[in-house]
Every structure is written in structure tokens, then in C-alpha cells.
PDB file of N, CA and C in Angstrom:
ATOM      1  N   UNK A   1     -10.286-142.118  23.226  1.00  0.00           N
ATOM      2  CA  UNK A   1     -11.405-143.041  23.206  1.00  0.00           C
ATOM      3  C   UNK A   1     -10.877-144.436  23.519  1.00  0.00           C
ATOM      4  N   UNK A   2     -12.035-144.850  24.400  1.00  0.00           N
ATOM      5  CA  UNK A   2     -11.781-146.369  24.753  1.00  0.00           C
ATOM      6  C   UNK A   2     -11.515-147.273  23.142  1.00  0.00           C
ATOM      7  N   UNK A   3     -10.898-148.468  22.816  1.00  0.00           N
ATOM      8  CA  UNK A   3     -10.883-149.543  22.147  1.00  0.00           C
ATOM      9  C   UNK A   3     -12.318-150.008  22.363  1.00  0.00           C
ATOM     10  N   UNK A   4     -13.074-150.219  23.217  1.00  0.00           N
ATOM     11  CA  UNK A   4     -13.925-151.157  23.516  1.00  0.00           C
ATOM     12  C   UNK A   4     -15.069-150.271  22.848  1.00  0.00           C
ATOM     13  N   UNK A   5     -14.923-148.659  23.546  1.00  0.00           N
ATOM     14  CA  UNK A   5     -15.996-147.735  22.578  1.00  0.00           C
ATOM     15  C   UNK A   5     -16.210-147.526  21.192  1.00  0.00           C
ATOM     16  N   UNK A   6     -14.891-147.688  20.681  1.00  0.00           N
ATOM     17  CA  UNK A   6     -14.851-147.158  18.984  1.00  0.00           C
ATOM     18  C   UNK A   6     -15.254-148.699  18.595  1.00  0.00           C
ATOM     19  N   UNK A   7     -14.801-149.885  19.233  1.00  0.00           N
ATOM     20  CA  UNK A   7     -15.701-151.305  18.723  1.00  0.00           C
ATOM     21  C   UNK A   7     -16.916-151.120  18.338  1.00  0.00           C
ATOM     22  N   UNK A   8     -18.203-150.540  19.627  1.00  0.00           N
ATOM     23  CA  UNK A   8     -19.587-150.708  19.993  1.00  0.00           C
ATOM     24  C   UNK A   8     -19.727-149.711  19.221  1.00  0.00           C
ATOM     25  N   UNK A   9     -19.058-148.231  18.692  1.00  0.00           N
ATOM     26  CA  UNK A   9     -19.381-147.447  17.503  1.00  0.00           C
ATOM     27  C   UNK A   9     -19.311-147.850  16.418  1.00  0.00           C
ATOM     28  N   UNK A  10     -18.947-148.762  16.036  1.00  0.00           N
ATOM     29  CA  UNK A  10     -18.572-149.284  14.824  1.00  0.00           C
ATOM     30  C   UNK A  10     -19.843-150.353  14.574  1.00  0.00           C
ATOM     31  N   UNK A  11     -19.845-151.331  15.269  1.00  0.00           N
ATOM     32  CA  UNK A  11     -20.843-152.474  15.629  1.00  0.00           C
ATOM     33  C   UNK A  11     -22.568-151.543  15.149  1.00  0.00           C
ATOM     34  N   UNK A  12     -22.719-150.225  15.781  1.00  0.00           N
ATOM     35  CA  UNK A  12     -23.878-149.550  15.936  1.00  0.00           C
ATOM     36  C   UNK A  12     -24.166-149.295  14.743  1.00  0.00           C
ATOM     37  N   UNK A  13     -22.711-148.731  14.022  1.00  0.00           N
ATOM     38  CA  UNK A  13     -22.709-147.930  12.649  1.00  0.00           C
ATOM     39  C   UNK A  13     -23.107-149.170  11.395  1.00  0.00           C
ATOM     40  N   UNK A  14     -22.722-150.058  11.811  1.00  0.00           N
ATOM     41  CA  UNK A  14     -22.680-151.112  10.556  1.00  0.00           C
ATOM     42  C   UNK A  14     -24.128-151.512  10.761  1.00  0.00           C
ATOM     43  N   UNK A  15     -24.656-152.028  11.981  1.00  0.00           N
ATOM     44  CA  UNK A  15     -26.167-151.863  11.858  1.00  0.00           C
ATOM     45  C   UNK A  15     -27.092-151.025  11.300  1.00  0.00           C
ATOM     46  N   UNK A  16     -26.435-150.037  11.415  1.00  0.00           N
ATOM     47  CA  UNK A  16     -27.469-148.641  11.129  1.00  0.00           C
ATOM     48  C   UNK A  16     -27.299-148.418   9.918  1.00  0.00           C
ATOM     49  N   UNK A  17     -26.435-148.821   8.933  1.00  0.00           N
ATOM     50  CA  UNK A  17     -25.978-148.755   7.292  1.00  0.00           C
ATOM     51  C   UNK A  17     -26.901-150.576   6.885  1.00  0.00           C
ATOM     52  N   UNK A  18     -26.991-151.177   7.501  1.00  0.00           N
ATOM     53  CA  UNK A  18     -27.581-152.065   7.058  1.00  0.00           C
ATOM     54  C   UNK A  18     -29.053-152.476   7.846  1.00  0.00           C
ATOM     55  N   UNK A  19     -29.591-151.801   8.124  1.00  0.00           N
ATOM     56  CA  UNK A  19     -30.889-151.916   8.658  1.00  0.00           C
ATOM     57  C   UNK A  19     -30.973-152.778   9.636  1.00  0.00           C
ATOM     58  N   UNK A  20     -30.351-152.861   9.954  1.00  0.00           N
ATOM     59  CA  UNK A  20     -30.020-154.171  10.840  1.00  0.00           C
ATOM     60  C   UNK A  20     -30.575-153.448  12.526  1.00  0.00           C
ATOM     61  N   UNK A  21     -31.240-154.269  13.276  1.00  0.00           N
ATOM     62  CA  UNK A  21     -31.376-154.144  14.904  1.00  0.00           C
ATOM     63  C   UNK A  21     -30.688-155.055  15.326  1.00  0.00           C
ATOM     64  N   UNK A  22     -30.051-154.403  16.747  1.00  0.00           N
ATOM     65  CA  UNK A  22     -28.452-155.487  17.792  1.00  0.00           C
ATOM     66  C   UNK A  22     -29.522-156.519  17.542  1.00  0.00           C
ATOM     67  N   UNK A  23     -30.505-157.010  17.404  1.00  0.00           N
ATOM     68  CA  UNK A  23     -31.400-158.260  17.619  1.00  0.00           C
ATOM     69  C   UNK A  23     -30.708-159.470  16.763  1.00  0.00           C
ATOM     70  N   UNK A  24     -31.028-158.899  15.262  1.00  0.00           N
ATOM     71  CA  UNK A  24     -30.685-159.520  14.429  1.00  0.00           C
ATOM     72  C   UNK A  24     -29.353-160.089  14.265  1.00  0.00           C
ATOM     73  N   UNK A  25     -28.366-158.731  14.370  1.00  0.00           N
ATOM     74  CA  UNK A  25     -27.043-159.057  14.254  1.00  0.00           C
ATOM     75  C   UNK A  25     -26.340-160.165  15.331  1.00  0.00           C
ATOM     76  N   UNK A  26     -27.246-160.390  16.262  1.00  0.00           N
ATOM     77  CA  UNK A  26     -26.881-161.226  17.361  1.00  0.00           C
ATOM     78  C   UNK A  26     -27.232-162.356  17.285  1.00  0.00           C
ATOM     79  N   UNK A  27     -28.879-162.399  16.601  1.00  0.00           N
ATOM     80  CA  UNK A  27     -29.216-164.354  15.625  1.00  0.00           C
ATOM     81  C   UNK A  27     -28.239-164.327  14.818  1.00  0.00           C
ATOM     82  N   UNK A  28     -27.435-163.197  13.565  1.00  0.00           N
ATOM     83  CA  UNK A  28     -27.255-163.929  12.195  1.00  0.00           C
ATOM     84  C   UNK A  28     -25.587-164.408  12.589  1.00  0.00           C
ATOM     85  N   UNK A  29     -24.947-163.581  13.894  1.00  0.00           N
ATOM     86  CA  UNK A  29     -23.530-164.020  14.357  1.00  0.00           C
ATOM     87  C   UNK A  29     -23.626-165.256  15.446  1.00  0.00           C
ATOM     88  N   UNK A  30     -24.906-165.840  15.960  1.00  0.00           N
ATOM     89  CA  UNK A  30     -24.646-167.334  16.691  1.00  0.00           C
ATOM     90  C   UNK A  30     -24.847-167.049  18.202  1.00  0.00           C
ATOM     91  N   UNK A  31     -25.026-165.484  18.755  1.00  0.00           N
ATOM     92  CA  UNK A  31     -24.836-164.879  19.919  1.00  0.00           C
ATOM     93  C   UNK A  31     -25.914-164.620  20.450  1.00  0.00           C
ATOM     94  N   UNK A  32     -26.379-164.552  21.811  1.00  0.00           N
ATOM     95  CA  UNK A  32     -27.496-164.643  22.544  1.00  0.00           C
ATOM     96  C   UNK A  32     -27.648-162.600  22.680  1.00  0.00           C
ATOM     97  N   UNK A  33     -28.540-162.161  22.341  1.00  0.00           N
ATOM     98  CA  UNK A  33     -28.577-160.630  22.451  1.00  0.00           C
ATOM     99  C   UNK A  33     -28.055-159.787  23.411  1.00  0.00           C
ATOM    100  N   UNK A  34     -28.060-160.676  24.806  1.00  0.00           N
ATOM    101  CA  UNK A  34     -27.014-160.131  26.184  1.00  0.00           C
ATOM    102  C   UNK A  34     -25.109-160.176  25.356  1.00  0.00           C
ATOM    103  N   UNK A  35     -25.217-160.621  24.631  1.00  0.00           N
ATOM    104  CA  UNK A  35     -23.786-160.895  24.313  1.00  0.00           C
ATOM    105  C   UNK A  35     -23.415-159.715  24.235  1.00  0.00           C
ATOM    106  N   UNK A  36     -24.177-159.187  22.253  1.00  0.00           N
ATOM    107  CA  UNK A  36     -23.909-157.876  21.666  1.00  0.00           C
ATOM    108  C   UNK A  36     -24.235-157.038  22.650  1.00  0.00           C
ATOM    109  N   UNK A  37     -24.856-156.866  23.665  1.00  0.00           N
ATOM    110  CA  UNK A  37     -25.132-155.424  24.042  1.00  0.00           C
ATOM    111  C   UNK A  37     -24.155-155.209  25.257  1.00  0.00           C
ATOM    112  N   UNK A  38     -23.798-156.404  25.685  1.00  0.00           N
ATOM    113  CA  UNK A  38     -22.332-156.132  26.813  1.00  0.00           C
ATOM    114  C   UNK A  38     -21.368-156.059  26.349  1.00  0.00           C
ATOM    115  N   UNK A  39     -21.272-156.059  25.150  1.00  0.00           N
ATOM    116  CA  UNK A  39     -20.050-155.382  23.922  1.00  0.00           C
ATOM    117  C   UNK A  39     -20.139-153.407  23.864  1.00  0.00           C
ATOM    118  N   UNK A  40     -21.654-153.723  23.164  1.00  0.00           N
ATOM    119  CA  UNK A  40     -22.428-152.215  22.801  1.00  0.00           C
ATOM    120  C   UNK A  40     -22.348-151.635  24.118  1.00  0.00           C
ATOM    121  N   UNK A  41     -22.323-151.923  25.212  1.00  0.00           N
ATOM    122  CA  UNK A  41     -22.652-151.050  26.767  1.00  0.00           C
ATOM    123  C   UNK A  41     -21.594-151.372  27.763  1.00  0.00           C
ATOM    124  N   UNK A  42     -20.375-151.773  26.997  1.00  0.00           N
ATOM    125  CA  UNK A  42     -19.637-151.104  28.081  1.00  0.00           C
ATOM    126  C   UNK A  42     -19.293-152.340  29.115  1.00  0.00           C
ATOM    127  N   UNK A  43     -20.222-153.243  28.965  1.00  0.00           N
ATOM    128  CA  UNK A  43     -20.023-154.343  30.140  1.00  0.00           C
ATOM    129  C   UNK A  43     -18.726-155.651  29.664  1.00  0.00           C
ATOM    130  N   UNK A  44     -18.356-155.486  28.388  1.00  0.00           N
ATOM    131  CA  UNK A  44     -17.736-156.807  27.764  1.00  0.00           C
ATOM    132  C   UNK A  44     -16.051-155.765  27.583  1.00  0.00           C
ATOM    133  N   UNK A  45     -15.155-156.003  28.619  1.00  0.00           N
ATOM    134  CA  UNK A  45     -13.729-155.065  28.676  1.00  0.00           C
ATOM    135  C   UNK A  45     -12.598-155.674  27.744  1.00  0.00           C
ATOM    136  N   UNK A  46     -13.101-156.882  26.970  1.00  0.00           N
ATOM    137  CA  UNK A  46     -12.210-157.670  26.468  1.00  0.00           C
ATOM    138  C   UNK A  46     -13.018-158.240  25.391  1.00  0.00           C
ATOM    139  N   UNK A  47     -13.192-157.931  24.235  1.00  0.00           N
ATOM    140  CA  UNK A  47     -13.868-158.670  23.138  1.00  0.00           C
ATOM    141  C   UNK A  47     -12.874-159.056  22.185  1.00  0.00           C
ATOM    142  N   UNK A  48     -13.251-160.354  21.998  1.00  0.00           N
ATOM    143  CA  UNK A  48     -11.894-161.125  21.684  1.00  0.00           C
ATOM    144  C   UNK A  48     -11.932-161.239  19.764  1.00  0.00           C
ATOM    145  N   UNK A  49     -10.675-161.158  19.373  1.00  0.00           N
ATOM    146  CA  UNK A  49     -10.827-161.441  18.213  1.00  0.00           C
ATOM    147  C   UNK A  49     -12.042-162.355  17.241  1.00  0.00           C
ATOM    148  N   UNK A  50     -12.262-163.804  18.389  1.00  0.00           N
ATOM    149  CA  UNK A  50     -13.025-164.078  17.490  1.00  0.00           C
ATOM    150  C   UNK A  50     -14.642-164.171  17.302  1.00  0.00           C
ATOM    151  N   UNK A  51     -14.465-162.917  18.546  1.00  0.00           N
ATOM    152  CA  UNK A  51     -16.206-162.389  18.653  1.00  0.00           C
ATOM    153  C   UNK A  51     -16.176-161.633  17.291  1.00  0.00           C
ATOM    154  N   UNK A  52     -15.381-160.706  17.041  1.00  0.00           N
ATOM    155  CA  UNK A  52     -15.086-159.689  16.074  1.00  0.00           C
ATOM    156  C   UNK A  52     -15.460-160.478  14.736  1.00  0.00           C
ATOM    157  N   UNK A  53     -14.595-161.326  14.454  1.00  0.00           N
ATOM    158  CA  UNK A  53     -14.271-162.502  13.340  1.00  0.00           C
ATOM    159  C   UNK A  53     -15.898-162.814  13.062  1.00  0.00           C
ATOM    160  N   UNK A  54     -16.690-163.133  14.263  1.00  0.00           N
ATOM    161  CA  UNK A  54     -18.266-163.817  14.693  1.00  0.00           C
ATOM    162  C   UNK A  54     -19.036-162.923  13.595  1.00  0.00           C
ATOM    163  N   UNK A  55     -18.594-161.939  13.966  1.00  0.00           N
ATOM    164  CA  UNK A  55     -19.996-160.401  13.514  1.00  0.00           C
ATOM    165  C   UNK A  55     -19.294-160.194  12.284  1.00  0.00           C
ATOM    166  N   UNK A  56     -18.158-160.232  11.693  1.00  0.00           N
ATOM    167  CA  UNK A  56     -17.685-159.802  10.448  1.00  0.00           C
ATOM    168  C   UNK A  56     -18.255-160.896   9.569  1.00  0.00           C
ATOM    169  N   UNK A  57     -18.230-161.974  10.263  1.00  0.00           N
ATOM    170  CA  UNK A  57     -18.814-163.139   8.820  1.00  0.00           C
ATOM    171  C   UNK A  57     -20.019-163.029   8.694  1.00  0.00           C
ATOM    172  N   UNK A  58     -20.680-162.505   9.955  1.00  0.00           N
ATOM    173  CA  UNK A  58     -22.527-162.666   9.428  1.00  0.00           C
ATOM    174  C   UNK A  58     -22.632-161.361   8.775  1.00  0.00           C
ATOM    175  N   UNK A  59     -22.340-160.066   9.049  1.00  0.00           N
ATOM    176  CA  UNK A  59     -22.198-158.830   8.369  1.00  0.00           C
ATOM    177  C   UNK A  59     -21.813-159.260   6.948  1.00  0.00           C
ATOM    178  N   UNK A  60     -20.505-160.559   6.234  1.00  0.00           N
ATOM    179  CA  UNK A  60     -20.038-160.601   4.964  1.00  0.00           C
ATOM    180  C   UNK A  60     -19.014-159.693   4.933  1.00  0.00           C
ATOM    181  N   UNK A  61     -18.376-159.283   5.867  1.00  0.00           N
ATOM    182  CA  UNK A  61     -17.356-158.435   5.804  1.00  0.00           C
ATOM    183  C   UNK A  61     -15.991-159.100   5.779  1.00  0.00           C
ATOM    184  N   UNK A  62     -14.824-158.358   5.368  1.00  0.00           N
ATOM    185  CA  UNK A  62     -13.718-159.034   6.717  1.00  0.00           C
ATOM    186  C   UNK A  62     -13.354-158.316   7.820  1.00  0.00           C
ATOM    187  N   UNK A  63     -12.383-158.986   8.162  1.00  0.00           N
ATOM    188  CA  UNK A  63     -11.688-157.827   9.910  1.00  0.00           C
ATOM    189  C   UNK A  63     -11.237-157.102   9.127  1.00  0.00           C
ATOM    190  N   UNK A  64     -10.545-157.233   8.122  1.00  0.00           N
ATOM    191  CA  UNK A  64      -9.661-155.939   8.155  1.00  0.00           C
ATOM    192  C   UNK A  64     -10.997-154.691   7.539  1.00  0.00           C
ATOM    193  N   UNK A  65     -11.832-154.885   6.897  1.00  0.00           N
ATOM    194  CA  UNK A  65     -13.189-154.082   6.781  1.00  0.00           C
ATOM    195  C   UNK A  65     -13.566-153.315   7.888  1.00  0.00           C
ATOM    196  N   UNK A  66     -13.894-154.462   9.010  1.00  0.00           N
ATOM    197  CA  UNK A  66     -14.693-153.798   9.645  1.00  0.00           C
ATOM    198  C   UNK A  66     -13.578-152.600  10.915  1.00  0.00           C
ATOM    199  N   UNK A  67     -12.254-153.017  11.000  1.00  0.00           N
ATOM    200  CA  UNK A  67     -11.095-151.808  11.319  1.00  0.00           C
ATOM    201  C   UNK A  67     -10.806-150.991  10.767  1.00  0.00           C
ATOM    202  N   UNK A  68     -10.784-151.322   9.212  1.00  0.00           N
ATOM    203  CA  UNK A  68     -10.593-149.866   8.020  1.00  0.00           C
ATOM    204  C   UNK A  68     -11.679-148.663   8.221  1.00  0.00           C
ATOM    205  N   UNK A  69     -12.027-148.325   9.382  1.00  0.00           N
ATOM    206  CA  UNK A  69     -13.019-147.149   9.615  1.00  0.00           C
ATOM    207  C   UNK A  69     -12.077-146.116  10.285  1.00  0.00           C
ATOM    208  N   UNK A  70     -12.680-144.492  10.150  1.00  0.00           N
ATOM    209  CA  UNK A  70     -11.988-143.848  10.784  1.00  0.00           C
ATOM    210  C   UNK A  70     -11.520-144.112  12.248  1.00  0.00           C
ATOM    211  N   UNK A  71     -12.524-144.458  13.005  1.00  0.00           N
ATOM    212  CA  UNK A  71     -12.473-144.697  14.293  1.00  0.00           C
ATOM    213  C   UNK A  71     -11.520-145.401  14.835  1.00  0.00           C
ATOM    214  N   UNK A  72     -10.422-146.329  13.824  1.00  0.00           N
ATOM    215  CA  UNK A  72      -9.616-146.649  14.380  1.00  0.00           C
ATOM    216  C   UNK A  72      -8.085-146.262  13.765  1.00  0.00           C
ATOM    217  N   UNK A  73      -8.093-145.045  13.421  1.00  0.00           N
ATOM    218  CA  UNK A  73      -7.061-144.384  12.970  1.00  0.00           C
ATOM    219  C   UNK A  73      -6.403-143.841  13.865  1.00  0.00           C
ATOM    220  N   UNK A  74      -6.956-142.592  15.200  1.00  0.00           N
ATOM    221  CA  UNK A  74      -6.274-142.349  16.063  1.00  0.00           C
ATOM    222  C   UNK A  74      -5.513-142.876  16.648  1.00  0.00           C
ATOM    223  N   UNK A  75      -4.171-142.526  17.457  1.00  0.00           N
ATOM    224  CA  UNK A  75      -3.712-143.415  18.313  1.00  0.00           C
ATOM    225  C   UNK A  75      -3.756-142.788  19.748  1.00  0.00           C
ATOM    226  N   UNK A  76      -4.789-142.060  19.896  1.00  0.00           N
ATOM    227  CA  UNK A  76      -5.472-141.586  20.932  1.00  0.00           C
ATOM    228  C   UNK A  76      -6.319-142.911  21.640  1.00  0.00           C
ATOM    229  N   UNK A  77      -6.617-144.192  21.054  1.00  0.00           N
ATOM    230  CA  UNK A  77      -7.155-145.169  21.272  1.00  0.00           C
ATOM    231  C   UNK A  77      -6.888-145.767  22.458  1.00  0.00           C
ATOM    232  N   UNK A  78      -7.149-146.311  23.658  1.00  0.00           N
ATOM    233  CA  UNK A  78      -6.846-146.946  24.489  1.00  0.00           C
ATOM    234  C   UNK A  78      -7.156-148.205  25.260  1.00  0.00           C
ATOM    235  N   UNK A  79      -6.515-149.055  25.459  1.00  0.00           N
ATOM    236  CA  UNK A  79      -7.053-150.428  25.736  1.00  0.00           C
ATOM    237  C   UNK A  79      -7.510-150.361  27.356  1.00  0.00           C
ATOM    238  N   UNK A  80      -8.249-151.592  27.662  1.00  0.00           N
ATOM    239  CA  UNK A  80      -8.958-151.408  29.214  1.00  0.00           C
ATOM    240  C   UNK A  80      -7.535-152.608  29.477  1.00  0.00           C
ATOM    241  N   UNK A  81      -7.682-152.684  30.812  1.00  0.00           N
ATOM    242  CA  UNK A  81      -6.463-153.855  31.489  1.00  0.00           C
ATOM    243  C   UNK A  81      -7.400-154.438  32.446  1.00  0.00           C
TER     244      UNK A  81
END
């Protein structure tokens, strides 16, 4: 699995545990809704730490939270170049 995929799985999952629509999560992190969804779809090949950092503080999470998921245990994981 892509890095960029198990991100936008993760991003989906934390919405979906918190009722949350990409809408919202994209007002309560400062981000215009094209942002999150070129994350979520594949179009954003490089999401930078402190987009990550962005969505973990409005979520109330931290980074290391929102990485402590299975999804990023494999090292089947692979980065885009």
C-alpha cells in the first residue's frame, strides 16, 4: 500500500468514528475542501507533515495518535517520488 493511501484511510476512518464529513474536517483544520480531498483522492503525492500536524490538532489528537493505527505497521508501505 501506497503511504499516501493508508494517510486518506486513516483521514476517512477518523471521520467516520467521529461523525465528522471531509467538509467539516476541512473548516475545523483551516483548509479549503479541495485540499482534504486531493489528499483523500489520490491527487496530493506529498502531504507534508504539517498538513498532518493541521488535521491532528482540529481532530485533538497527536501525530503520534493519528500513526499509532494498524495501517501503518506494515513495511509493505511505500512512498510516491
Amino acid at each position: 500500500m501506497k503511504l499516501e493511501e493508508a494517510i486518506s484511510k486513516r483521514i476517512l476512518s477518523l471521520c467516520k468514528e467521529r461523525g465528522l464529513s471531509i467538509n467539516k474536517l476541512a473548516s475545523m483544520a483551516g483548509f479549503s475542501s479541495s485540499t482534504i480531498s486531493s489528499i483523500l483522492y489520490g491527487q496530493s503525492k506529498n502531504t507534508g507533515a504539517r498538513t498532518i500536524l493541521d488535521i491532528c490538532e482540529a481532530l485533538d489528537m497527536t501525530i503520534y495518535d493519528f500513526y499509532n493505527d494498524p495501517l501503518f505497521k506494515s513495511r509493505d508501505i511505500e512512498g510516491s517520488y
